[in-house]
PDB file of N, CA and C in Angstrom:
ATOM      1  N   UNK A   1       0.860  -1.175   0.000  1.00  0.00           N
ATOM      2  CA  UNK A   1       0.000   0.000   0.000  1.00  0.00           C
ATOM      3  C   UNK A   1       0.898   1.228   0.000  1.00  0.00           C
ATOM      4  N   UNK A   2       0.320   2.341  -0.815  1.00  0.00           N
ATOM      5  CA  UNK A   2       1.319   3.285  -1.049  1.00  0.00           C
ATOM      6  C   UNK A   2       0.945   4.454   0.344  1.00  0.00           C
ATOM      7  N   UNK A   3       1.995   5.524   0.449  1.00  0.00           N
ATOM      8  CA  UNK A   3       2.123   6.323   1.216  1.00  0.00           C
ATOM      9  C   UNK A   3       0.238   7.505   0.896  1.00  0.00           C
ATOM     10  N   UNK A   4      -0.085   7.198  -0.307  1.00  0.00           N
ATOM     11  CA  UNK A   4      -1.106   7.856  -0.322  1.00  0.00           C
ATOM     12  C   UNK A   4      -2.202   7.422  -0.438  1.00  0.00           C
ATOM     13  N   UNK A   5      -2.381   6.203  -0.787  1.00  0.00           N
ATOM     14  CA  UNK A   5      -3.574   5.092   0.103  1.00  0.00           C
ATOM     15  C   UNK A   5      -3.321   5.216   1.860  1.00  0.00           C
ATOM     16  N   UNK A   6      -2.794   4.965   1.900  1.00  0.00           N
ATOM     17  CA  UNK A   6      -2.916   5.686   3.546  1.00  0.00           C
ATOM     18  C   UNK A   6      -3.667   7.008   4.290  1.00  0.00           C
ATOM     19  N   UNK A   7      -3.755   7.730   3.759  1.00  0.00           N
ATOM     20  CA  UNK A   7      -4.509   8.588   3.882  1.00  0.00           C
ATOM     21  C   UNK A   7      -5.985   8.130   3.921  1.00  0.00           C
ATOM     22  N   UNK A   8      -6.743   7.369   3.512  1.00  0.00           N
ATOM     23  CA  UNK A   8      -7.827   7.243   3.016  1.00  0.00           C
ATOM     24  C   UNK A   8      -7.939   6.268   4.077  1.00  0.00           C
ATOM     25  N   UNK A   9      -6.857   5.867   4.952  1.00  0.00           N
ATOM     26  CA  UNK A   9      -7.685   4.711   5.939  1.00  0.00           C
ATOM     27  C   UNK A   9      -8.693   5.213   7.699  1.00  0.00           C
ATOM     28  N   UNK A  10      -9.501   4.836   7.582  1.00  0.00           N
ATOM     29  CA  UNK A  10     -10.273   5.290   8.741  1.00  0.00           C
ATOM     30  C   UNK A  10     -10.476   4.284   9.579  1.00  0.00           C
ATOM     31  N   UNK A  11     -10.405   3.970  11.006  1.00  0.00           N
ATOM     32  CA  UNK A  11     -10.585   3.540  12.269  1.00  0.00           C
ATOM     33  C   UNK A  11     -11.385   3.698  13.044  1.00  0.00           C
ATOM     34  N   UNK A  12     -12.706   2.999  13.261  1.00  0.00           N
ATOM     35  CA  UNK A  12     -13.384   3.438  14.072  1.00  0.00           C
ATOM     36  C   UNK A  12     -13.275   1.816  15.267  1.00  0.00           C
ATOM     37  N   UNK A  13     -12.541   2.106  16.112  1.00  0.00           N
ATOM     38  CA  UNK A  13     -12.435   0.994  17.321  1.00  0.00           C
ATOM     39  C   UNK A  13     -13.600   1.163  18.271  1.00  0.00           C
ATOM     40  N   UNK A  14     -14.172  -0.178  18.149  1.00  0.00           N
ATOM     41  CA  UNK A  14     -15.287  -0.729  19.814  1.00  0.00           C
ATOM     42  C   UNK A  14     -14.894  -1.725  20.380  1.00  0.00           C
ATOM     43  N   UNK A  15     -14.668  -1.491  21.795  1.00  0.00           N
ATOM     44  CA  UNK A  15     -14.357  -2.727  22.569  1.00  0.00           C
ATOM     45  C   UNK A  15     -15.978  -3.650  22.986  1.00  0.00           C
ATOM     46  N   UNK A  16     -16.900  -3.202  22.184  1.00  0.00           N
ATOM     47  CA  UNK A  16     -17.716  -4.115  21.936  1.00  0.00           C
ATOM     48  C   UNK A  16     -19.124  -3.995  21.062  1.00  0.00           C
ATOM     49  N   UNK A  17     -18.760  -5.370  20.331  1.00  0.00           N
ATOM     50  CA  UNK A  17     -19.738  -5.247  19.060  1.00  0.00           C
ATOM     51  C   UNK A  17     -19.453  -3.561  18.622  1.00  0.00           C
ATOM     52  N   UNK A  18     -20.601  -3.276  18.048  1.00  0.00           N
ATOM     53  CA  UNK A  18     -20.755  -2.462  17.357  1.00  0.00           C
ATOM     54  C   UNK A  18     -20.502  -0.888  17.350  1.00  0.00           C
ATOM     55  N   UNK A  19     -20.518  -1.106  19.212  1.00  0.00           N
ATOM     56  CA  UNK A  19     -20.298   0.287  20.102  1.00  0.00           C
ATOM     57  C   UNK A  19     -21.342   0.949  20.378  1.00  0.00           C
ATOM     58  N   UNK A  20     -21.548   2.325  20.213  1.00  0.00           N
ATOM     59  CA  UNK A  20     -22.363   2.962  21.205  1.00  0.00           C
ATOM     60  C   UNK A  20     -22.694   3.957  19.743  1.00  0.00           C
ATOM     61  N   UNK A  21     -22.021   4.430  19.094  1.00  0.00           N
ATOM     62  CA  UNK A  21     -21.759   5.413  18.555  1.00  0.00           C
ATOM     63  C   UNK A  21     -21.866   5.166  16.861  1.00  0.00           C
ATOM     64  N   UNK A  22     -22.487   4.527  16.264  1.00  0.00           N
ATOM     65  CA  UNK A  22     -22.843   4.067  14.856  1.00  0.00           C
ATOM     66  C   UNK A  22     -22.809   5.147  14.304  1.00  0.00           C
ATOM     67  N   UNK A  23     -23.784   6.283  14.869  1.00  0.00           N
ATOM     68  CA  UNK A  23     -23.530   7.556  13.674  1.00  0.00           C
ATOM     69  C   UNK A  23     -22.258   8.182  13.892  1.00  0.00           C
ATOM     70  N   UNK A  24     -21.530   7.859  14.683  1.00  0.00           N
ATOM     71  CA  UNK A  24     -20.118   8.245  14.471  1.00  0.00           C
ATOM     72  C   UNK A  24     -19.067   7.786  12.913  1.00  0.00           C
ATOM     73  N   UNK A  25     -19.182   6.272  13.041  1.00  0.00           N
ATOM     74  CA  UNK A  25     -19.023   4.715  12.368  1.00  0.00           C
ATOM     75  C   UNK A  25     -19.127   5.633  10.687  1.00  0.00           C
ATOM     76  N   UNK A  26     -20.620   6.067  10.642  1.00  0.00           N
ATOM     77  CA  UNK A  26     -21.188   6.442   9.401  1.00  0.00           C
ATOM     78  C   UNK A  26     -20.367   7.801   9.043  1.00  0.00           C
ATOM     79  N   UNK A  27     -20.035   8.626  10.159  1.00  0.00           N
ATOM     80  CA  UNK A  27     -19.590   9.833   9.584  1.00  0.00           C
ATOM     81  C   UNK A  27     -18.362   9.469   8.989  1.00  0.00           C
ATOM     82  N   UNK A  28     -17.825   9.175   9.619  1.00  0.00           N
ATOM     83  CA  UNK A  28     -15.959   8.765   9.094  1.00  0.00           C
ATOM     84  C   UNK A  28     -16.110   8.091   7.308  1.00  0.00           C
ATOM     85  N   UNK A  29     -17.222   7.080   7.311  1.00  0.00           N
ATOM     86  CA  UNK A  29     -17.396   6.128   6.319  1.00  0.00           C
ATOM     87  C   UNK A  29     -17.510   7.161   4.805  1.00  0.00           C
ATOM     88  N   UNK A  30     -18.170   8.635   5.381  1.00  0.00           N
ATOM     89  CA  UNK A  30     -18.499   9.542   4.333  1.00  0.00           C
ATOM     90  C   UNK A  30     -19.285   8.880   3.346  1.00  0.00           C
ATOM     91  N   UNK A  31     -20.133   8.217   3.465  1.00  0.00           N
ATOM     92  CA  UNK A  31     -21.186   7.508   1.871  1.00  0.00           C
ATOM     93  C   UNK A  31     -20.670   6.667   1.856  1.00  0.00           C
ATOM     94  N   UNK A  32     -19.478   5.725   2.070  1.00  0.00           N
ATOM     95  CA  UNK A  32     -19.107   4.426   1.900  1.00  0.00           C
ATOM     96  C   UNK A  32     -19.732   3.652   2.309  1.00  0.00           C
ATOM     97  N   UNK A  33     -20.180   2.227   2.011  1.00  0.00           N
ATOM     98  CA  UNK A  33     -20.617   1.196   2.486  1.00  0.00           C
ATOM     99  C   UNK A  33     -19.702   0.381   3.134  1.00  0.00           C
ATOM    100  N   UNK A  34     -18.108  -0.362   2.154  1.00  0.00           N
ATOM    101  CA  UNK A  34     -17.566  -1.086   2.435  1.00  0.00           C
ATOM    102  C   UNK A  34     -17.063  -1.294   3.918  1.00  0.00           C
ATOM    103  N   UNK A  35     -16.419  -2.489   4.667  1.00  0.00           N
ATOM    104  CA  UNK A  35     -16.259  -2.284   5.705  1.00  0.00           C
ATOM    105  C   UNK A  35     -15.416  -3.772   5.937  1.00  0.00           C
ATOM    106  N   UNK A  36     -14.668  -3.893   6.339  1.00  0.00           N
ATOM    107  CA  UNK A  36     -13.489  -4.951   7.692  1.00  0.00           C
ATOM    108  C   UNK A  36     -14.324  -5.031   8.730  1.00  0.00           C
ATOM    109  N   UNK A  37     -14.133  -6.519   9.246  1.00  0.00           N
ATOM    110  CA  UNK A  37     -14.663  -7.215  10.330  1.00  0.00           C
ATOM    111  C   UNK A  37     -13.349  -7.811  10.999  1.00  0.00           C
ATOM    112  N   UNK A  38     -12.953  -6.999  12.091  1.00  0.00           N
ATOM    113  CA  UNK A  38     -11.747  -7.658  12.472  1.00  0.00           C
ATOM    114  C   UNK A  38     -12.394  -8.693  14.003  1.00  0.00           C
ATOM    115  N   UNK A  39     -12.973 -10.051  13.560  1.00  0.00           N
ATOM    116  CA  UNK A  39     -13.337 -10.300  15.159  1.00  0.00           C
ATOM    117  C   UNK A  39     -12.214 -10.757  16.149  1.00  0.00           C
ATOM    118  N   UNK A  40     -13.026 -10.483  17.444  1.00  0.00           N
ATOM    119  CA  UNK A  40     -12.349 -11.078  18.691  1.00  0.00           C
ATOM    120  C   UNK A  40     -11.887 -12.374  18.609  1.00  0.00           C
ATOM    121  N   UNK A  41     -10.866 -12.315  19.551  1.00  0.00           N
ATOM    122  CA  UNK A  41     -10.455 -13.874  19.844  1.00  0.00           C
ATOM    123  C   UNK A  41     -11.509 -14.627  21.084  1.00  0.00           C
ATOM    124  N   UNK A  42     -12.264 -14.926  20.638  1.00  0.00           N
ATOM    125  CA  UNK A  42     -13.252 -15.920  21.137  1.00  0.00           C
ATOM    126  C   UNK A  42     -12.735 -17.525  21.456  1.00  0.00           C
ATOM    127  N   UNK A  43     -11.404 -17.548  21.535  1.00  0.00           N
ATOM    128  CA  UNK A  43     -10.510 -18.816  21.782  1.00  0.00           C
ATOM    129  C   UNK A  43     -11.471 -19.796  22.527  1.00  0.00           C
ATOM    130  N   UNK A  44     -11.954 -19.606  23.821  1.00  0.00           N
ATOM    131  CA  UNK A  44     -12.764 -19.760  24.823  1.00  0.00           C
ATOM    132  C   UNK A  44     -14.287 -20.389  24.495  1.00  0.00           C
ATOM    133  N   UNK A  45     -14.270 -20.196  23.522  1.00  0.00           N
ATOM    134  CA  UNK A  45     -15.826 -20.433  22.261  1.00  0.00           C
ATOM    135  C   UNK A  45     -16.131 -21.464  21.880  1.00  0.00           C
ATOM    136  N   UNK A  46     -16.869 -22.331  21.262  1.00  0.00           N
ATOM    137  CA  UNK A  46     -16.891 -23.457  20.677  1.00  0.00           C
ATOM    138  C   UNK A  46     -16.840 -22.980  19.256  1.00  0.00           C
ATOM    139  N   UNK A  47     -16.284 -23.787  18.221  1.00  0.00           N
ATOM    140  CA  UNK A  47     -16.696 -23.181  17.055  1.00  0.00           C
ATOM    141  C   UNK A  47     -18.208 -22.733  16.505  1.00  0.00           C
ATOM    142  N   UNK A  48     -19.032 -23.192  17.047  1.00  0.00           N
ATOM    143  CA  UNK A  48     -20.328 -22.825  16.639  1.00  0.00           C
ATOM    144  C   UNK A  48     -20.860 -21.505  17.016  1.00  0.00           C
ATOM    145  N   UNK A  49     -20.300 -21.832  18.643  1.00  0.00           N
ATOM    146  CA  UNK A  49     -20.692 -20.185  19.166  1.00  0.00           C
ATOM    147  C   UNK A  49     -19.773 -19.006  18.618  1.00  0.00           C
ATOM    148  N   UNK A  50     -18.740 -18.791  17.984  1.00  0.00           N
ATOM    149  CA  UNK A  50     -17.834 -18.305  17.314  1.00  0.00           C
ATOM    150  C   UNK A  50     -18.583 -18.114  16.003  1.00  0.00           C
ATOM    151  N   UNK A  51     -18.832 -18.751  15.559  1.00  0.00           N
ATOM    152  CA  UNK A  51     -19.752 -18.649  13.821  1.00  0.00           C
ATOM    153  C   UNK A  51     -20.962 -17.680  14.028  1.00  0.00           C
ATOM    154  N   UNK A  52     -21.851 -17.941  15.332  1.00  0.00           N
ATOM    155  CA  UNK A  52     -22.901 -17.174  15.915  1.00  0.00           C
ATOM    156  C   UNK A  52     -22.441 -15.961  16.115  1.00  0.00           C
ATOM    157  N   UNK A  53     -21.391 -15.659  17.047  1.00  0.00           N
ATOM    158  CA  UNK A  53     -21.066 -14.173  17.297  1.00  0.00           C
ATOM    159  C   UNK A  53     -20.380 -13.753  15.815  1.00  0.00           C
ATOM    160  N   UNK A  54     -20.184 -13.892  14.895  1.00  0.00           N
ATOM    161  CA  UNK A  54     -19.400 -13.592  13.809  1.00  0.00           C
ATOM    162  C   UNK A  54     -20.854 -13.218  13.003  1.00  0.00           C
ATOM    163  N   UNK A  55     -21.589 -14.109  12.591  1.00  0.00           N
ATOM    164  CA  UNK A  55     -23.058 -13.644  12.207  1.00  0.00           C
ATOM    165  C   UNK A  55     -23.637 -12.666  12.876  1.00  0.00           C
ATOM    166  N   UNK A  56     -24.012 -12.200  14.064  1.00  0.00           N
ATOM    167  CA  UNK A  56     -24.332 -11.340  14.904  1.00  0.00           C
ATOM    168  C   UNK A  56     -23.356  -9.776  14.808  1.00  0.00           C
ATOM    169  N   UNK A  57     -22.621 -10.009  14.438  1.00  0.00           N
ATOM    170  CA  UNK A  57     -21.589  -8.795  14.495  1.00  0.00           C
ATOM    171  C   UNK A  57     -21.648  -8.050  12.544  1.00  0.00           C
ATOM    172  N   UNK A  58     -21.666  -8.945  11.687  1.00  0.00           N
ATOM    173  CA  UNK A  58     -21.845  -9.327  10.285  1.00  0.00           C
ATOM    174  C   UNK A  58     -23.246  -8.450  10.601  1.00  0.00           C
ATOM    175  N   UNK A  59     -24.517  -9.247  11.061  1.00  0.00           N
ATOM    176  CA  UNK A  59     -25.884  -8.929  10.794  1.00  0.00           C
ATOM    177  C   UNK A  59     -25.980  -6.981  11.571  1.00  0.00           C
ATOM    178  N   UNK A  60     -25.184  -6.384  12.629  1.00  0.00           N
ATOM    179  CA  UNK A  60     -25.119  -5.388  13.178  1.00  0.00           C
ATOM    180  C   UNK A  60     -24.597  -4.615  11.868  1.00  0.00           C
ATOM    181  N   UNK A  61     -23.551  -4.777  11.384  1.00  0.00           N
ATOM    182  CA  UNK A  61     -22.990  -3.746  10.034  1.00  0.00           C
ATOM    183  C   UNK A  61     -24.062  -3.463   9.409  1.00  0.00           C
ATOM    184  N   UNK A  62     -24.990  -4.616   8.933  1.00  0.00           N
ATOM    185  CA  UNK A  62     -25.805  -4.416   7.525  1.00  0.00           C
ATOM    186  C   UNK A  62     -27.231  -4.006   7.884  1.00  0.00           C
ATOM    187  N   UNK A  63     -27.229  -3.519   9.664  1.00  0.00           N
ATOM    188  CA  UNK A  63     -28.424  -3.330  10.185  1.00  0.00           C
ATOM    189  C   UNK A  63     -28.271  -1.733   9.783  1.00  0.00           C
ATOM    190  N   UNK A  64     -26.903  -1.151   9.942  1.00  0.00           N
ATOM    191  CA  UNK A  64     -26.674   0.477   9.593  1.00  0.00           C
ATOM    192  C   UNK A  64     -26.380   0.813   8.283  1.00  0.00           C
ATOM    193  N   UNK A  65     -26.647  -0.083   7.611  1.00  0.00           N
ATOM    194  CA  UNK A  65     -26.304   0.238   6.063  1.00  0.00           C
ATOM    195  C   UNK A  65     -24.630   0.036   5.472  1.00  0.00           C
ATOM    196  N   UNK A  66     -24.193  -0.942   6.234  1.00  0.00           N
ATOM    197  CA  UNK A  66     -22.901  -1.390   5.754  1.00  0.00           C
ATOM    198  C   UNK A  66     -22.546  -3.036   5.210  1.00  0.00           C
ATOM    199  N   UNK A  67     -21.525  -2.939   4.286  1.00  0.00           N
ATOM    200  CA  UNK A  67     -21.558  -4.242   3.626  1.00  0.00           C
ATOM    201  C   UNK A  67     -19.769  -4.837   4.487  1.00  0.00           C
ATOM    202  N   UNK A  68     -19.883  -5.862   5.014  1.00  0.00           N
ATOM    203  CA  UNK A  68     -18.203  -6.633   5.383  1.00  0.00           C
ATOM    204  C   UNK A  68     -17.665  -6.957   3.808  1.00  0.00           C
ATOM    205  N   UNK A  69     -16.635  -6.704   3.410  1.00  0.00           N
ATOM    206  CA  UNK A  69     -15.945  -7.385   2.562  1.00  0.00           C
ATOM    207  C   UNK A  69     -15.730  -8.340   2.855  1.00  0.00           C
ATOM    208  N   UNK A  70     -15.478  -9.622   2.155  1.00  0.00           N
ATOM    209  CA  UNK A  70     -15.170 -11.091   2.088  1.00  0.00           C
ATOM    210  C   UNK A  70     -13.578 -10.865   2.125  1.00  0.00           C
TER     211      UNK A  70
END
């Protein structure tokens, strides 16, 4: 990634799910949809319940009008 793609990267961190602050989420996004799903380490999880919170976190993006990239 070049020194000026960098510029264009935005961060919006929640230490859970989705956070508090979505229309924050949206301002930064400026009209963008796209979006990164970086999940937790749910180590502790079964894989199923891990697939569940991953769907649940997935289904929260597209509840505010955002798409996860694959």
């Amino acid at each position: 990634m070049s020194a000026g793609n960098l510029a264009a990267v935005r961060l919006y961190l929640s230490s859970f799910r989705i956070g508090n602050r979505p229309d924050e989420l949206l301002r930064l996004l400026r009209g963008r949809t796209r979006t990164a799903l970086i999940g937790n380490a749910d180590d502790y999880k079964s894989p199923e319940d891990r697939a569940a919170s991953l769907a649940r976190e997935v289904a929260e993006l597209r509840g505010v009008g955002l798409d996860q990239c694959e």
